[in-house]
PDB file of N, CA and C in Angstrom:
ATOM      1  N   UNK A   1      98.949-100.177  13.831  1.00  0.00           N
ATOM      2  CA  UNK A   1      99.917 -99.267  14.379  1.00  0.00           C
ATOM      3  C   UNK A   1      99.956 -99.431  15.899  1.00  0.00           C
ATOM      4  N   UNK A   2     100.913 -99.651  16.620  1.00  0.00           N
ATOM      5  CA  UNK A   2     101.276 -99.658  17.381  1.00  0.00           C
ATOM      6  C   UNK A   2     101.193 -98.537  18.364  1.00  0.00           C
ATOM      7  N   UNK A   3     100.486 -98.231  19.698  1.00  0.00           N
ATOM      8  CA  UNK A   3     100.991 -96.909  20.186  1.00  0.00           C
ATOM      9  C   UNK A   3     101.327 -97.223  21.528  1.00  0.00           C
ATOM     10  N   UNK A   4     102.252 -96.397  22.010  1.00  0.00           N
ATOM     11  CA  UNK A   4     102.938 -96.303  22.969  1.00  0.00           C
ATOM     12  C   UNK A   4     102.685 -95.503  24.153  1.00  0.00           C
ATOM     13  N   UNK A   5     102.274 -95.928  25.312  1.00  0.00           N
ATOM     14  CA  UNK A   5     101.455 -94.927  25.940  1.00  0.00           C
ATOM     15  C   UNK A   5     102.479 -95.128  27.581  1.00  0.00           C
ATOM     16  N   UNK A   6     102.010 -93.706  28.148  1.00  0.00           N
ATOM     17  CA  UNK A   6     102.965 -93.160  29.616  1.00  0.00           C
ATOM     18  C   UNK A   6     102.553 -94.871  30.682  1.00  0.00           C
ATOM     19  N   UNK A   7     103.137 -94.844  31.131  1.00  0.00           N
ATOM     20  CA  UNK A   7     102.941 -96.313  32.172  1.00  0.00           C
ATOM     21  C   UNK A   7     102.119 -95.389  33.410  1.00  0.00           C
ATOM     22  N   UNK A   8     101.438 -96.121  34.391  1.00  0.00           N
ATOM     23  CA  UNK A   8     100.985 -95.432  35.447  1.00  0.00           C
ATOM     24  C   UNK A   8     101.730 -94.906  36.080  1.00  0.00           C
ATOM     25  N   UNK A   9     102.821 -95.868  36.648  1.00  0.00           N
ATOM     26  CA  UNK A   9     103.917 -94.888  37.315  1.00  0.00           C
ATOM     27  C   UNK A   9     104.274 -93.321  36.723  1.00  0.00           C
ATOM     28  N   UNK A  10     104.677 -93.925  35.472  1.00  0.00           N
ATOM     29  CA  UNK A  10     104.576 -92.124  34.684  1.00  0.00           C
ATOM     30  C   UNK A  10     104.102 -91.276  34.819  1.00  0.00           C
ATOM     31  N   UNK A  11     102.645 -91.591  34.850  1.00  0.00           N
ATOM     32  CA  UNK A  11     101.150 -90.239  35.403  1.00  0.00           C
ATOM     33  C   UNK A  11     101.342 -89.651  36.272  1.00  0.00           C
ATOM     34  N   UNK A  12     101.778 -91.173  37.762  1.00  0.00           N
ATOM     35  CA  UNK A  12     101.553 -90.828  38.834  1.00  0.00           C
ATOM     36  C   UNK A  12     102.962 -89.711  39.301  1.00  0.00           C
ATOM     37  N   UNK A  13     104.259 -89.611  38.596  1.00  0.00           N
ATOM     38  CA  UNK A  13     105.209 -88.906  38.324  1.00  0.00           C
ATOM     39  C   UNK A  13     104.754 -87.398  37.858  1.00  0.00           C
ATOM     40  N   UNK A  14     104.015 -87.384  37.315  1.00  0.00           N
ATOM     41  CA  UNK A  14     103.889 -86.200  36.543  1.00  0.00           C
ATOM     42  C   UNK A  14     102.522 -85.577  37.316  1.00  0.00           C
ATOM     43  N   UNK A  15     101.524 -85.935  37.577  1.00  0.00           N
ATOM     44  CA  UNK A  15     100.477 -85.386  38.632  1.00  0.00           C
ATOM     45  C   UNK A  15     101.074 -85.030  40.009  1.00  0.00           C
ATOM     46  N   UNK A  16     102.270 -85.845  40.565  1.00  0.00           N
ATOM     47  CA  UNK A  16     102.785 -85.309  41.813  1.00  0.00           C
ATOM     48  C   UNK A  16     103.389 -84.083  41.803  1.00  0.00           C
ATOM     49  N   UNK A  17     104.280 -84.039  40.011  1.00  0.00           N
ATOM     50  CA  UNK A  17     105.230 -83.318  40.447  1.00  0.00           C
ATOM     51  C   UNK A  17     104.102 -81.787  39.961  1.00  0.00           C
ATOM     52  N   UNK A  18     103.142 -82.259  39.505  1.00  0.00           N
ATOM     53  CA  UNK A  18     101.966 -80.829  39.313  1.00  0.00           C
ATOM     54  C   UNK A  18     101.760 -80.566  40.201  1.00  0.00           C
ATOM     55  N   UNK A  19     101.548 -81.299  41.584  1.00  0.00           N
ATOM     56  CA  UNK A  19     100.672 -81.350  42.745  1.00  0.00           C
ATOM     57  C   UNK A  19     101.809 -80.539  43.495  1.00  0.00           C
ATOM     58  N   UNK A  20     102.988 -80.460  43.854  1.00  0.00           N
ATOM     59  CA  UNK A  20     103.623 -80.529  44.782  1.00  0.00           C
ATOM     60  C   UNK A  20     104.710 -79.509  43.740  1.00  0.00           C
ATOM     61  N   UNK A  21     104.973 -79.217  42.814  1.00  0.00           N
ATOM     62  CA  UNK A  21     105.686 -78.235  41.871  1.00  0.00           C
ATOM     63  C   UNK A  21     107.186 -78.174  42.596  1.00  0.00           C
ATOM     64  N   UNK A  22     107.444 -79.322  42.671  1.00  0.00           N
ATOM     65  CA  UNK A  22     108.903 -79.560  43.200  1.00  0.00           C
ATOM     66  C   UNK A  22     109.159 -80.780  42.960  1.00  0.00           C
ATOM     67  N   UNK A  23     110.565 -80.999  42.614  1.00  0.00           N
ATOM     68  CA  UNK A  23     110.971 -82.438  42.277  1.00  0.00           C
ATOM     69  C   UNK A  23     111.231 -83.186  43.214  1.00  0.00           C
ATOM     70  N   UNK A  24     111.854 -83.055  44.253  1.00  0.00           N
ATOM     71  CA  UNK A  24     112.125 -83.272  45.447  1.00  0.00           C
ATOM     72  C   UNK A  24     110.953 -83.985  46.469  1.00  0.00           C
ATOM     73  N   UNK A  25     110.021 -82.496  46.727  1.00  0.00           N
ATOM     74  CA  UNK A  25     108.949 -83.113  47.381  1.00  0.00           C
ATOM     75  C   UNK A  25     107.874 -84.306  46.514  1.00  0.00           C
ATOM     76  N   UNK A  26     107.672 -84.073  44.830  1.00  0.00           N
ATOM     77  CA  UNK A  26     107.004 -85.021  44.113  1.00  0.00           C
ATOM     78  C   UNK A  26     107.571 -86.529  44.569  1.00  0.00           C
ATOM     79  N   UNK A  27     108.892 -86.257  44.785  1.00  0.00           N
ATOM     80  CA  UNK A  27     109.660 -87.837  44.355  1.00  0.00           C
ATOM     81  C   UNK A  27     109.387 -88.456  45.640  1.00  0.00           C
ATOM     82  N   UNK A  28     109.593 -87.532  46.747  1.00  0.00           N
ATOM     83  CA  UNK A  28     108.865 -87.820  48.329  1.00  0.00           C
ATOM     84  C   UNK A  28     107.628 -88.587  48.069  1.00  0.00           C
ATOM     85  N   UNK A  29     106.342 -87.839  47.655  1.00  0.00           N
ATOM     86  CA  UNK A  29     105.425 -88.553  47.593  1.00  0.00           C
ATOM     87  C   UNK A  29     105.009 -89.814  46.751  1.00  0.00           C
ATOM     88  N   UNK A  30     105.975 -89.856  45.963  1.00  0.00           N
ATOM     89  CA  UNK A  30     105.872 -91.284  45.035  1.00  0.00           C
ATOM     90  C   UNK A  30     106.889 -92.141  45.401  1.00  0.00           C
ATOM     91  N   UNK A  31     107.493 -92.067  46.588  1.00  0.00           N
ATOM     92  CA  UNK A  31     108.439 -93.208  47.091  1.00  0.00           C
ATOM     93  C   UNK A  31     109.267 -93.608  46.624  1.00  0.00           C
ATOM     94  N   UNK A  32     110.169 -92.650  45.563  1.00  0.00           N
ATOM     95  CA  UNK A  32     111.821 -92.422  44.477  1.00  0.00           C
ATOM     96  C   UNK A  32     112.219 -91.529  45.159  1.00  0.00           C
ATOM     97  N   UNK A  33     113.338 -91.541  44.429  1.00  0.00           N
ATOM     98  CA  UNK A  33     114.556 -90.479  44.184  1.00  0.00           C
ATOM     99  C   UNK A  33     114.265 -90.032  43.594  1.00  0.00           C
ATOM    100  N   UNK A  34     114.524 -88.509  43.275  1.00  0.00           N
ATOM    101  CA  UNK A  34     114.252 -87.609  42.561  1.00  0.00           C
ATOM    102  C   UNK A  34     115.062 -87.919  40.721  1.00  0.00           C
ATOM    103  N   UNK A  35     116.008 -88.518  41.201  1.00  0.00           N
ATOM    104  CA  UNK A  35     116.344 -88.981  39.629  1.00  0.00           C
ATOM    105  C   UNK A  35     115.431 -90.103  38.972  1.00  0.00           C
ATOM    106  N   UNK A  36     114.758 -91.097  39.767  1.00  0.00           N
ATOM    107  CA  UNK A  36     114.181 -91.729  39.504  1.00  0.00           C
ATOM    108  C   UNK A  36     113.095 -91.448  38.535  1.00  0.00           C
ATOM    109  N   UNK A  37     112.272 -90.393  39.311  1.00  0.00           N
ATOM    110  CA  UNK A  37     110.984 -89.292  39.124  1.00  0.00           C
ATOM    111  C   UNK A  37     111.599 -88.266  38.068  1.00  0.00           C
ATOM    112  N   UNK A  38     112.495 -87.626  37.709  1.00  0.00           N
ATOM    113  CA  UNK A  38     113.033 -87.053  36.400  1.00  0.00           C
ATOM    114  C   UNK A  38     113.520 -87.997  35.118  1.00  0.00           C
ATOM    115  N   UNK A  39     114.059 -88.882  35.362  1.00  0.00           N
ATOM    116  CA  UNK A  39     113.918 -90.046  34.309  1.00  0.00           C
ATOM    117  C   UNK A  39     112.869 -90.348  33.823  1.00  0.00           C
ATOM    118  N   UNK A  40     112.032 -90.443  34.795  1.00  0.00           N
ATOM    119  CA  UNK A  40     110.740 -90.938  34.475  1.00  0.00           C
ATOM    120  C   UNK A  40     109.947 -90.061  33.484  1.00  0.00           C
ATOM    121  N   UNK A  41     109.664 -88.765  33.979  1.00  0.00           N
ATOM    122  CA  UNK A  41     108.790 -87.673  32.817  1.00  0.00           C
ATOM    123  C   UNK A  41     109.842 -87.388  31.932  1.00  0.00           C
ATOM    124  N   UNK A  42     111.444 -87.664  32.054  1.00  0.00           N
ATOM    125  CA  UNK A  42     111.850 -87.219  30.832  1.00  0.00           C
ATOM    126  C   UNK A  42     111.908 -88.582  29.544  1.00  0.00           C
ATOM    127  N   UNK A  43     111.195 -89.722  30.195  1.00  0.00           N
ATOM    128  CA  UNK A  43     110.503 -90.775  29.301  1.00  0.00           C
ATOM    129  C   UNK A  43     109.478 -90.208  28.649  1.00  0.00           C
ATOM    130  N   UNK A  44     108.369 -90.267  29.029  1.00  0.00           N
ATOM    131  CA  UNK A  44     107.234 -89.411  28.812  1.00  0.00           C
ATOM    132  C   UNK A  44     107.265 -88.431  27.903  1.00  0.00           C
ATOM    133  N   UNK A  45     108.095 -87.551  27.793  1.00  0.00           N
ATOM    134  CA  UNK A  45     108.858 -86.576  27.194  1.00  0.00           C
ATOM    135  C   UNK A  45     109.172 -87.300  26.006  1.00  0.00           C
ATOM    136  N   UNK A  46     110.312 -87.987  26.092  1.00  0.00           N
ATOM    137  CA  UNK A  46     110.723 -88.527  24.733  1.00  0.00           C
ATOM    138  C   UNK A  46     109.459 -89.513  24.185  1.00  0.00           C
ATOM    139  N   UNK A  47     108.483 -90.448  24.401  1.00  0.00           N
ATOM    140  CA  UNK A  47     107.687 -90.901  23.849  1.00  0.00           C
ATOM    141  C   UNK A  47     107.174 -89.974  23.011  1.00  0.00           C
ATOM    142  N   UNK A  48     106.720 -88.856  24.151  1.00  0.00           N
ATOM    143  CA  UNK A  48     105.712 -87.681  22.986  1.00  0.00           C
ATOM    144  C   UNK A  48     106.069 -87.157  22.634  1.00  0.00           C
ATOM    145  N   UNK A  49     107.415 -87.112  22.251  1.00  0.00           N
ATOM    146  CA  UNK A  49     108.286 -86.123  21.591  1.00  0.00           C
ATOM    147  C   UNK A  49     107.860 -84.864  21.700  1.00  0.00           C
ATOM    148  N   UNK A  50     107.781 -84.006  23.151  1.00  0.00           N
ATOM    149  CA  UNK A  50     107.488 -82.690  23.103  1.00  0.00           C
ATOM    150  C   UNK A  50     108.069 -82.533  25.078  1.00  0.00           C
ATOM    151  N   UNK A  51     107.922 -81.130  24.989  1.00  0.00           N
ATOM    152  CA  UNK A  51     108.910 -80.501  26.596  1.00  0.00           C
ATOM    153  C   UNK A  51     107.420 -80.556  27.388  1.00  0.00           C
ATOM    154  N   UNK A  52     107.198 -81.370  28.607  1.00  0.00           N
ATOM    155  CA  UNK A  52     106.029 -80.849  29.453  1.00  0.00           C
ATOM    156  C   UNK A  52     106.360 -79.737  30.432  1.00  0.00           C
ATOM    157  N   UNK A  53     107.658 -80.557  30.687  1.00  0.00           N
ATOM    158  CA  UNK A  53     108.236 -78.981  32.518  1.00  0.00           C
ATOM    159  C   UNK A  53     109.489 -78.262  31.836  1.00  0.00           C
ATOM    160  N   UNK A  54     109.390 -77.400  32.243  1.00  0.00           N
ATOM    161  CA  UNK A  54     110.337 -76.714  32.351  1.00  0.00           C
ATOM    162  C   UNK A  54     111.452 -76.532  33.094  1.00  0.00           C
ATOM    163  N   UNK A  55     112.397 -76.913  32.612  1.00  0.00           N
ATOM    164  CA  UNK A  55     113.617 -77.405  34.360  1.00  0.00           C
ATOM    165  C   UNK A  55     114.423 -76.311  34.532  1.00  0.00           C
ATOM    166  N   UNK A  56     114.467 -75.551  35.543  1.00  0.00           N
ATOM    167  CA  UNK A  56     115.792 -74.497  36.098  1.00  0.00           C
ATOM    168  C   UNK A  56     115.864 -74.563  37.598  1.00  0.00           C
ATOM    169  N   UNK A  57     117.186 -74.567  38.052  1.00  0.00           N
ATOM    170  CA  UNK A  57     117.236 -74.482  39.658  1.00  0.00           C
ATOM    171  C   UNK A  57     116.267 -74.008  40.343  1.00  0.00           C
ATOM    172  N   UNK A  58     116.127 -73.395  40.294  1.00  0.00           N
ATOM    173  CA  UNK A  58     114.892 -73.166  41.015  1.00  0.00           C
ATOM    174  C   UNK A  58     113.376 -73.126  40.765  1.00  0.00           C
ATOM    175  N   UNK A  59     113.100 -73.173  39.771  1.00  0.00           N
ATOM    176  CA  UNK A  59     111.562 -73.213  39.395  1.00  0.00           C
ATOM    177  C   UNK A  59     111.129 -74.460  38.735  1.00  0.00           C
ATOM    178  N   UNK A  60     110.016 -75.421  38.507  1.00  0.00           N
ATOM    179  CA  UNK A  60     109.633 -76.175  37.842  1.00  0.00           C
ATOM    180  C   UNK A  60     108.244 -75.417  37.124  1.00  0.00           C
ATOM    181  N   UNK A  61     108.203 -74.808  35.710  1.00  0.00           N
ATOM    182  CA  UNK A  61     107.534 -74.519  35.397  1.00  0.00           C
ATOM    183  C   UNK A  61     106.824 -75.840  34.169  1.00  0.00           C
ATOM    184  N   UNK A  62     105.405 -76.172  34.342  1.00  0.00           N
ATOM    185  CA  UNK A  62     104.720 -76.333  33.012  1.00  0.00           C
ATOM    186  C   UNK A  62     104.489 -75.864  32.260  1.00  0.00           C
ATOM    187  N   UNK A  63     104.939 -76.711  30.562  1.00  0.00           N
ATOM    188  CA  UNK A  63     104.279 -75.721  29.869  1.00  0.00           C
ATOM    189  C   UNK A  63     102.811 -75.792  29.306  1.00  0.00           C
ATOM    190  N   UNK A  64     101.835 -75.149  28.548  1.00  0.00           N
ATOM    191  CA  UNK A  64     100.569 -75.410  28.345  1.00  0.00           C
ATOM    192  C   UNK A  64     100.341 -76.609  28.247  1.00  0.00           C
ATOM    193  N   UNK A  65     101.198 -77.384  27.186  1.00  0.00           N
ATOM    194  CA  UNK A  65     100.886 -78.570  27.364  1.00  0.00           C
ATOM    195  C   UNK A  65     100.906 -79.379  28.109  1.00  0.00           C
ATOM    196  N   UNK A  66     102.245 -79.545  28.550  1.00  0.00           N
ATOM    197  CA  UNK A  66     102.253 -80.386  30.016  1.00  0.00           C
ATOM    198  C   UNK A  66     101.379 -79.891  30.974  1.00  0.00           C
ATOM    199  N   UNK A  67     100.570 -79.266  31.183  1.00  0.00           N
ATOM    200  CA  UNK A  67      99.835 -78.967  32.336  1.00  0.00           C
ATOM    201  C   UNK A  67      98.128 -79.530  31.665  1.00  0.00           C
ATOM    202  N   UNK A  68      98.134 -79.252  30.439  1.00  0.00           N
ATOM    203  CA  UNK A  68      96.704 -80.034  30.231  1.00  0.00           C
ATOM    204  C   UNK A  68      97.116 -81.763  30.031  1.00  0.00           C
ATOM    205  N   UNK A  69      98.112 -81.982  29.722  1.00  0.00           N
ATOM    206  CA  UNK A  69      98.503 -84.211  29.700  1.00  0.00           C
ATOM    207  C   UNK A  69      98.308 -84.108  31.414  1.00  0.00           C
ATOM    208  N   UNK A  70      99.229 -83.045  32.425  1.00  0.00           N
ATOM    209  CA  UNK A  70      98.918 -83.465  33.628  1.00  0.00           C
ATOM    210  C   UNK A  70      97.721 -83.767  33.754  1.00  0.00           C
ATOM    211  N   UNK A  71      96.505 -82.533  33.735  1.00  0.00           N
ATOM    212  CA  UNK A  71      95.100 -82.626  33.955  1.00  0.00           C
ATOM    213  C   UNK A  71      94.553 -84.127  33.019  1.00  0.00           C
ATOM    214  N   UNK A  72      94.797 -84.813  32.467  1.00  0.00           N
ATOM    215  CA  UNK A  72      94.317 -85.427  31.601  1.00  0.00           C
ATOM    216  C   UNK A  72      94.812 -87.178  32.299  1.00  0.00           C
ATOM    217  N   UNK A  73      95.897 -87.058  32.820  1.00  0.00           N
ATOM    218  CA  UNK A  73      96.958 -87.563  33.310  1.00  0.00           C
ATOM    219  C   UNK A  73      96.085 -88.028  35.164  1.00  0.00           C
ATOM    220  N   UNK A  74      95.352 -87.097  35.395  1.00  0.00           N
ATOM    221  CA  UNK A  74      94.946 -87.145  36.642  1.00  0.00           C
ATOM    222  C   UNK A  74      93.541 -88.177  36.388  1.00  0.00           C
ATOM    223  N   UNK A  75      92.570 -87.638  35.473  1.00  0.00           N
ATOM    224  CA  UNK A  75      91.515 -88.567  35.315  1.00  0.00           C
ATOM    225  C   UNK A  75      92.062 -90.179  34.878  1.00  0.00           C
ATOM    226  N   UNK A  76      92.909 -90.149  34.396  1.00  0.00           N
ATOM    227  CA  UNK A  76      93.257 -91.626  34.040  1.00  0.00           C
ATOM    228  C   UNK A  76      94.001 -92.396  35.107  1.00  0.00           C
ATOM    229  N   UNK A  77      94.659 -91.751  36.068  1.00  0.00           N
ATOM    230  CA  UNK A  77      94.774 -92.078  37.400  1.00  0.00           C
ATOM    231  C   UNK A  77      93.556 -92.397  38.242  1.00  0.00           C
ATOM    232  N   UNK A  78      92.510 -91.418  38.503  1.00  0.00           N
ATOM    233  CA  UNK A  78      91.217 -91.812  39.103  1.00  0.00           C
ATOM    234  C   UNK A  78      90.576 -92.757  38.453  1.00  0.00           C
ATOM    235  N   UNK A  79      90.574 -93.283  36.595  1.00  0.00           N
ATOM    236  CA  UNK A  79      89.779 -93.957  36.310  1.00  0.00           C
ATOM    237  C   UNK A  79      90.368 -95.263  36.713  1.00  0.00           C
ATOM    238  N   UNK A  80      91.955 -95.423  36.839  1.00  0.00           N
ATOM    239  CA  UNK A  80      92.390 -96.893  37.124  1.00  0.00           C
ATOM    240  C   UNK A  80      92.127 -97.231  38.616  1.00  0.00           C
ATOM    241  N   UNK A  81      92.151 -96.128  39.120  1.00  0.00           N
ATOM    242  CA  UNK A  81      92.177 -96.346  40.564  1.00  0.00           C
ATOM    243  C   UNK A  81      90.581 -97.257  41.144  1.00  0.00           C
ATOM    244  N   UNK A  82      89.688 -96.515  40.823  1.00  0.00           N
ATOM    245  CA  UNK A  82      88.366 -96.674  40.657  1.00  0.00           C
ATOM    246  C   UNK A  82      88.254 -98.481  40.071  1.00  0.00           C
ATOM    247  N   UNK A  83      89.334 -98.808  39.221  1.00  0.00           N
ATOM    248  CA  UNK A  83      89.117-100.152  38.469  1.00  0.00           C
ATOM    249  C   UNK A  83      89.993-101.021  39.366  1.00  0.00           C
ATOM    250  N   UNK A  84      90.465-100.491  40.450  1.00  0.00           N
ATOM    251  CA  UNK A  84      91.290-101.655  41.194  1.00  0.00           C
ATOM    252  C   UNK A  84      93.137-101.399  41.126  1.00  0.00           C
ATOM    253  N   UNK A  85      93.492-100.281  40.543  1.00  0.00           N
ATOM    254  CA  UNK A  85      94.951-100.473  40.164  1.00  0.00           C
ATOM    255  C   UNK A  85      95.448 -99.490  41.179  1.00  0.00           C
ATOM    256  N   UNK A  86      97.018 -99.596  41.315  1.00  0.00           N
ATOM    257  CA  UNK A  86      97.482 -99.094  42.709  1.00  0.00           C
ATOM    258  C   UNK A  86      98.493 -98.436  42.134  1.00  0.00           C
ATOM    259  N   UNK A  87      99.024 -98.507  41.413  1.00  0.00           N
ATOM    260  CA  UNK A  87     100.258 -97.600  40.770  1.00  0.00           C
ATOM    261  C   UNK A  87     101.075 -98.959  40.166  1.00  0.00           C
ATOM    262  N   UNK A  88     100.946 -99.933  40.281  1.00  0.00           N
ATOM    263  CA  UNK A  88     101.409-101.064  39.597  1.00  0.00           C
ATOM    264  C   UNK A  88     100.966-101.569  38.512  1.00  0.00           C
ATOM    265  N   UNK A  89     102.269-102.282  37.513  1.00  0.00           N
ATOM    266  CA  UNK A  89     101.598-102.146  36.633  1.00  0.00           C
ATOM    267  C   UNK A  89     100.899-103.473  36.174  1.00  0.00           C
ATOM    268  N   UNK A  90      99.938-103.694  35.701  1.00  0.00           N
ATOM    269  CA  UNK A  90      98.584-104.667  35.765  1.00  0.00           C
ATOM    270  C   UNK A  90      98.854-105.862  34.674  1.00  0.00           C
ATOM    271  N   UNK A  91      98.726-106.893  34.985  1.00  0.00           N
ATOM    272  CA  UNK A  91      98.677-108.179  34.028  1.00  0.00           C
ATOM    273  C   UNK A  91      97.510-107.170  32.843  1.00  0.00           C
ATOM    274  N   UNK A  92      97.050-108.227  32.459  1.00  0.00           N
ATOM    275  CA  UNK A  92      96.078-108.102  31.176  1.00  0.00           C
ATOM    276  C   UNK A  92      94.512-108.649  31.870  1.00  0.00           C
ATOM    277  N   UNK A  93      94.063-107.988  32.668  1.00  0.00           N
ATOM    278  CA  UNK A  93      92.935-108.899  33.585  1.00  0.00           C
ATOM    279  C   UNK A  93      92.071-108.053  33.903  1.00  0.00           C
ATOM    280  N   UNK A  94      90.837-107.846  34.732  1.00  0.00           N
ATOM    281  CA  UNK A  94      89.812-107.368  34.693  1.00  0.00           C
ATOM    282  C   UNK A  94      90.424-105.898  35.161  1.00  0.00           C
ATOM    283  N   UNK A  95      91.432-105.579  36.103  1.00  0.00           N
ATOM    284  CA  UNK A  95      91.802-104.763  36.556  1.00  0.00           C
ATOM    285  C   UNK A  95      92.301-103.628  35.797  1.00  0.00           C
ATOM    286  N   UNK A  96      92.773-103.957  34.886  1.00  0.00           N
ATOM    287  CA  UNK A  96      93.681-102.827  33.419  1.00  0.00           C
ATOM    288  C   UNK A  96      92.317-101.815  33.232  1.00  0.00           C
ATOM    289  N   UNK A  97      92.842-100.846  33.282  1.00  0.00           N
ATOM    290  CA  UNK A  97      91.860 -99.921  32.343  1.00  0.00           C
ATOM    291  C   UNK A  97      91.567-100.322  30.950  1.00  0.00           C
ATOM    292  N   UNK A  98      90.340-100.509  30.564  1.00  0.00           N
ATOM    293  CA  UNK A  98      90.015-100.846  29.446  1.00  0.00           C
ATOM    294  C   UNK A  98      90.820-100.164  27.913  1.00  0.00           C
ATOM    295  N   UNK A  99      90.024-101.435  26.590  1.00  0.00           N
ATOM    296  CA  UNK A  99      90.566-100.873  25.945  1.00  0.00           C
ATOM    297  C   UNK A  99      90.535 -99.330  25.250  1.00  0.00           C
ATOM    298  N   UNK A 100      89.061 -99.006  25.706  1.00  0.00           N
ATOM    299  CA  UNK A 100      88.373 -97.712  25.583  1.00  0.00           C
ATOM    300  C   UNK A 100      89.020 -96.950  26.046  1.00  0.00           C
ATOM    301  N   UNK A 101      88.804 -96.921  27.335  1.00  0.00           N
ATOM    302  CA  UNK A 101      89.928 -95.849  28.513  1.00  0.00           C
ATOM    303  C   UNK A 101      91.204 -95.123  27.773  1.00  0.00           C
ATOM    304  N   UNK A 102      91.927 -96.570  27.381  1.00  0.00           N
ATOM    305  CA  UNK A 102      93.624 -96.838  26.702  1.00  0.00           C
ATOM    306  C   UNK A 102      93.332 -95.785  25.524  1.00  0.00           C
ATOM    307  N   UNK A 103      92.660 -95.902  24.620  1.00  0.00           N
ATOM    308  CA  UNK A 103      92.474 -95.235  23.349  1.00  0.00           C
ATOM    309  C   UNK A 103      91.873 -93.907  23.505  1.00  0.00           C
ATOM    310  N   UNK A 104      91.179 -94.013  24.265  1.00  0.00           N
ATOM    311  CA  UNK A 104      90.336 -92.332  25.078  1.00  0.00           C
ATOM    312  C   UNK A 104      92.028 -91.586  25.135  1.00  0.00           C
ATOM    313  N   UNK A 105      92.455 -92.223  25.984  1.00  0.00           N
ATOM    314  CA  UNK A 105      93.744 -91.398  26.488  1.00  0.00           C
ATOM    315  C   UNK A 105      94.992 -91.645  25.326  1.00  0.00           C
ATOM    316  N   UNK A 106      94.801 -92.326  24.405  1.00  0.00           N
ATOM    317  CA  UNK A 106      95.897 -92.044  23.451  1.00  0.00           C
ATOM    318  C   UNK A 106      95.913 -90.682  22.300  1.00  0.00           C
ATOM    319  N   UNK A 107      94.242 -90.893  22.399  1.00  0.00           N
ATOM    320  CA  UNK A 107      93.691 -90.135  21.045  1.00  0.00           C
ATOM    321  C   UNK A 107      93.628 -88.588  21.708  1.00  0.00           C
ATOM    322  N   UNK A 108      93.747 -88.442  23.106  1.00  0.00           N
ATOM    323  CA  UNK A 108      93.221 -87.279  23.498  1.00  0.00           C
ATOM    324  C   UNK A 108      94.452 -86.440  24.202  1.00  0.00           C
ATOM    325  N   UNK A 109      96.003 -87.372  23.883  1.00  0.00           N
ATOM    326  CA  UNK A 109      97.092 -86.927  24.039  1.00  0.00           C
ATOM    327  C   UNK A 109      97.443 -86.417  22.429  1.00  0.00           C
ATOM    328  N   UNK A 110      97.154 -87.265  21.740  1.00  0.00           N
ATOM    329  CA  UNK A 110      97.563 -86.946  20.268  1.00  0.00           C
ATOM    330  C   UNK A 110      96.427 -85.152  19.741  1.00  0.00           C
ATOM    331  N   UNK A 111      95.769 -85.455  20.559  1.00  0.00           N
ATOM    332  CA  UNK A 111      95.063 -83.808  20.000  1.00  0.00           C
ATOM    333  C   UNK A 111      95.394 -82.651  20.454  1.00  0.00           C
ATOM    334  N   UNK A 112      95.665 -83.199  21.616  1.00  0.00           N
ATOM    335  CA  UNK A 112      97.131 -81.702  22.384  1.00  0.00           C
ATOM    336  C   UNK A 112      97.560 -81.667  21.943  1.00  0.00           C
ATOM    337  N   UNK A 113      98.499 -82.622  21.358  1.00  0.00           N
ATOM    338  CA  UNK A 113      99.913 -82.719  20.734  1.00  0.00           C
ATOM    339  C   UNK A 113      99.680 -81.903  19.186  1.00  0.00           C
ATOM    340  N   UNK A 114      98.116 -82.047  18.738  1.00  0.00           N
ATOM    341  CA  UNK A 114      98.511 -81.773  17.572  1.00  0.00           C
ATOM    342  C   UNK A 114      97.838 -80.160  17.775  1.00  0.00           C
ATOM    343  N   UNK A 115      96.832 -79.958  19.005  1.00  0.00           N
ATOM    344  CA  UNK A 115      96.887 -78.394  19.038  1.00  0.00           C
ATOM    345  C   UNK A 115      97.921 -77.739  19.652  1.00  0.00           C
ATOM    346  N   UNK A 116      98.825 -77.925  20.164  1.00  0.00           N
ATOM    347  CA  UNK A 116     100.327 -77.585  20.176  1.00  0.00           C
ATOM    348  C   UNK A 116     101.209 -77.059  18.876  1.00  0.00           C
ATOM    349  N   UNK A 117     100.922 -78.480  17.835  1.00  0.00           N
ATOM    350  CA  UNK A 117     101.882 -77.854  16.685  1.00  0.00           C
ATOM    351  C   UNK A 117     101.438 -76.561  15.640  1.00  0.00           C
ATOM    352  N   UNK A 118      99.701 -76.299  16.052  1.00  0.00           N
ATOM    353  CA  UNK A 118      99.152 -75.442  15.269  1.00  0.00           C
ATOM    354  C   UNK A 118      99.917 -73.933  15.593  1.00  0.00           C
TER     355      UNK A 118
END
């Protein structure tokens, strides 16, 4: 089986826009456009088939879930970072987060996901 997992850029999309709880200023700090940076988590979104933010003029709210994939979202940022990766995305070489890492973070999105549907 095949699984399909957020790209770094993605993370790094979705930890900013936790960090900074604005689309605007997130997209500032990740060097997009703000459509860029909303395309982006509303990828993310459709992979996991579930809502992380909440979008209205004025507020960007998370919901439970999206705020624990953020938190979850952040260690897998520090663990690539730590392995050499910059927000780009990595050949297949010493630099990639392992295959452990990869599956740590697939299996541990899929258990939100599935304490969500409870």
């Amino acid at each position: 089986m095949i699984v399909h997992l957020p790209t770094i850029k993605q993370l790094q999309y979705l930890v900013a826009l936790r960090q900074h709880g604005h689309f605007g200023r997130a997209a500032e700090a990740c060097f997009v456009t703000q459509s860029t940076l909303s395309a982006g988590l509303r990828e993310v979104e459709n992979l996991l088939g579930v809502v992380l933010v909440e979008r209205t003029r004025r507020v960007v709210r998370f919901t439970p879930l999206g705020s624990k994939i953020a938190e979850k979202a952040l260690r897998v940022l520090r663990e690539s970072e730590a392995r050499g990766l910059r927000g780009e995305e990595a050949e297949l070489d010493e630099r990639e987060p392992s295959l452990e890492s990869r599956l740590e973070a697939a299996l541990e999105l899929l258990r939100l996901l599935r304490l969500r549907a409870l």
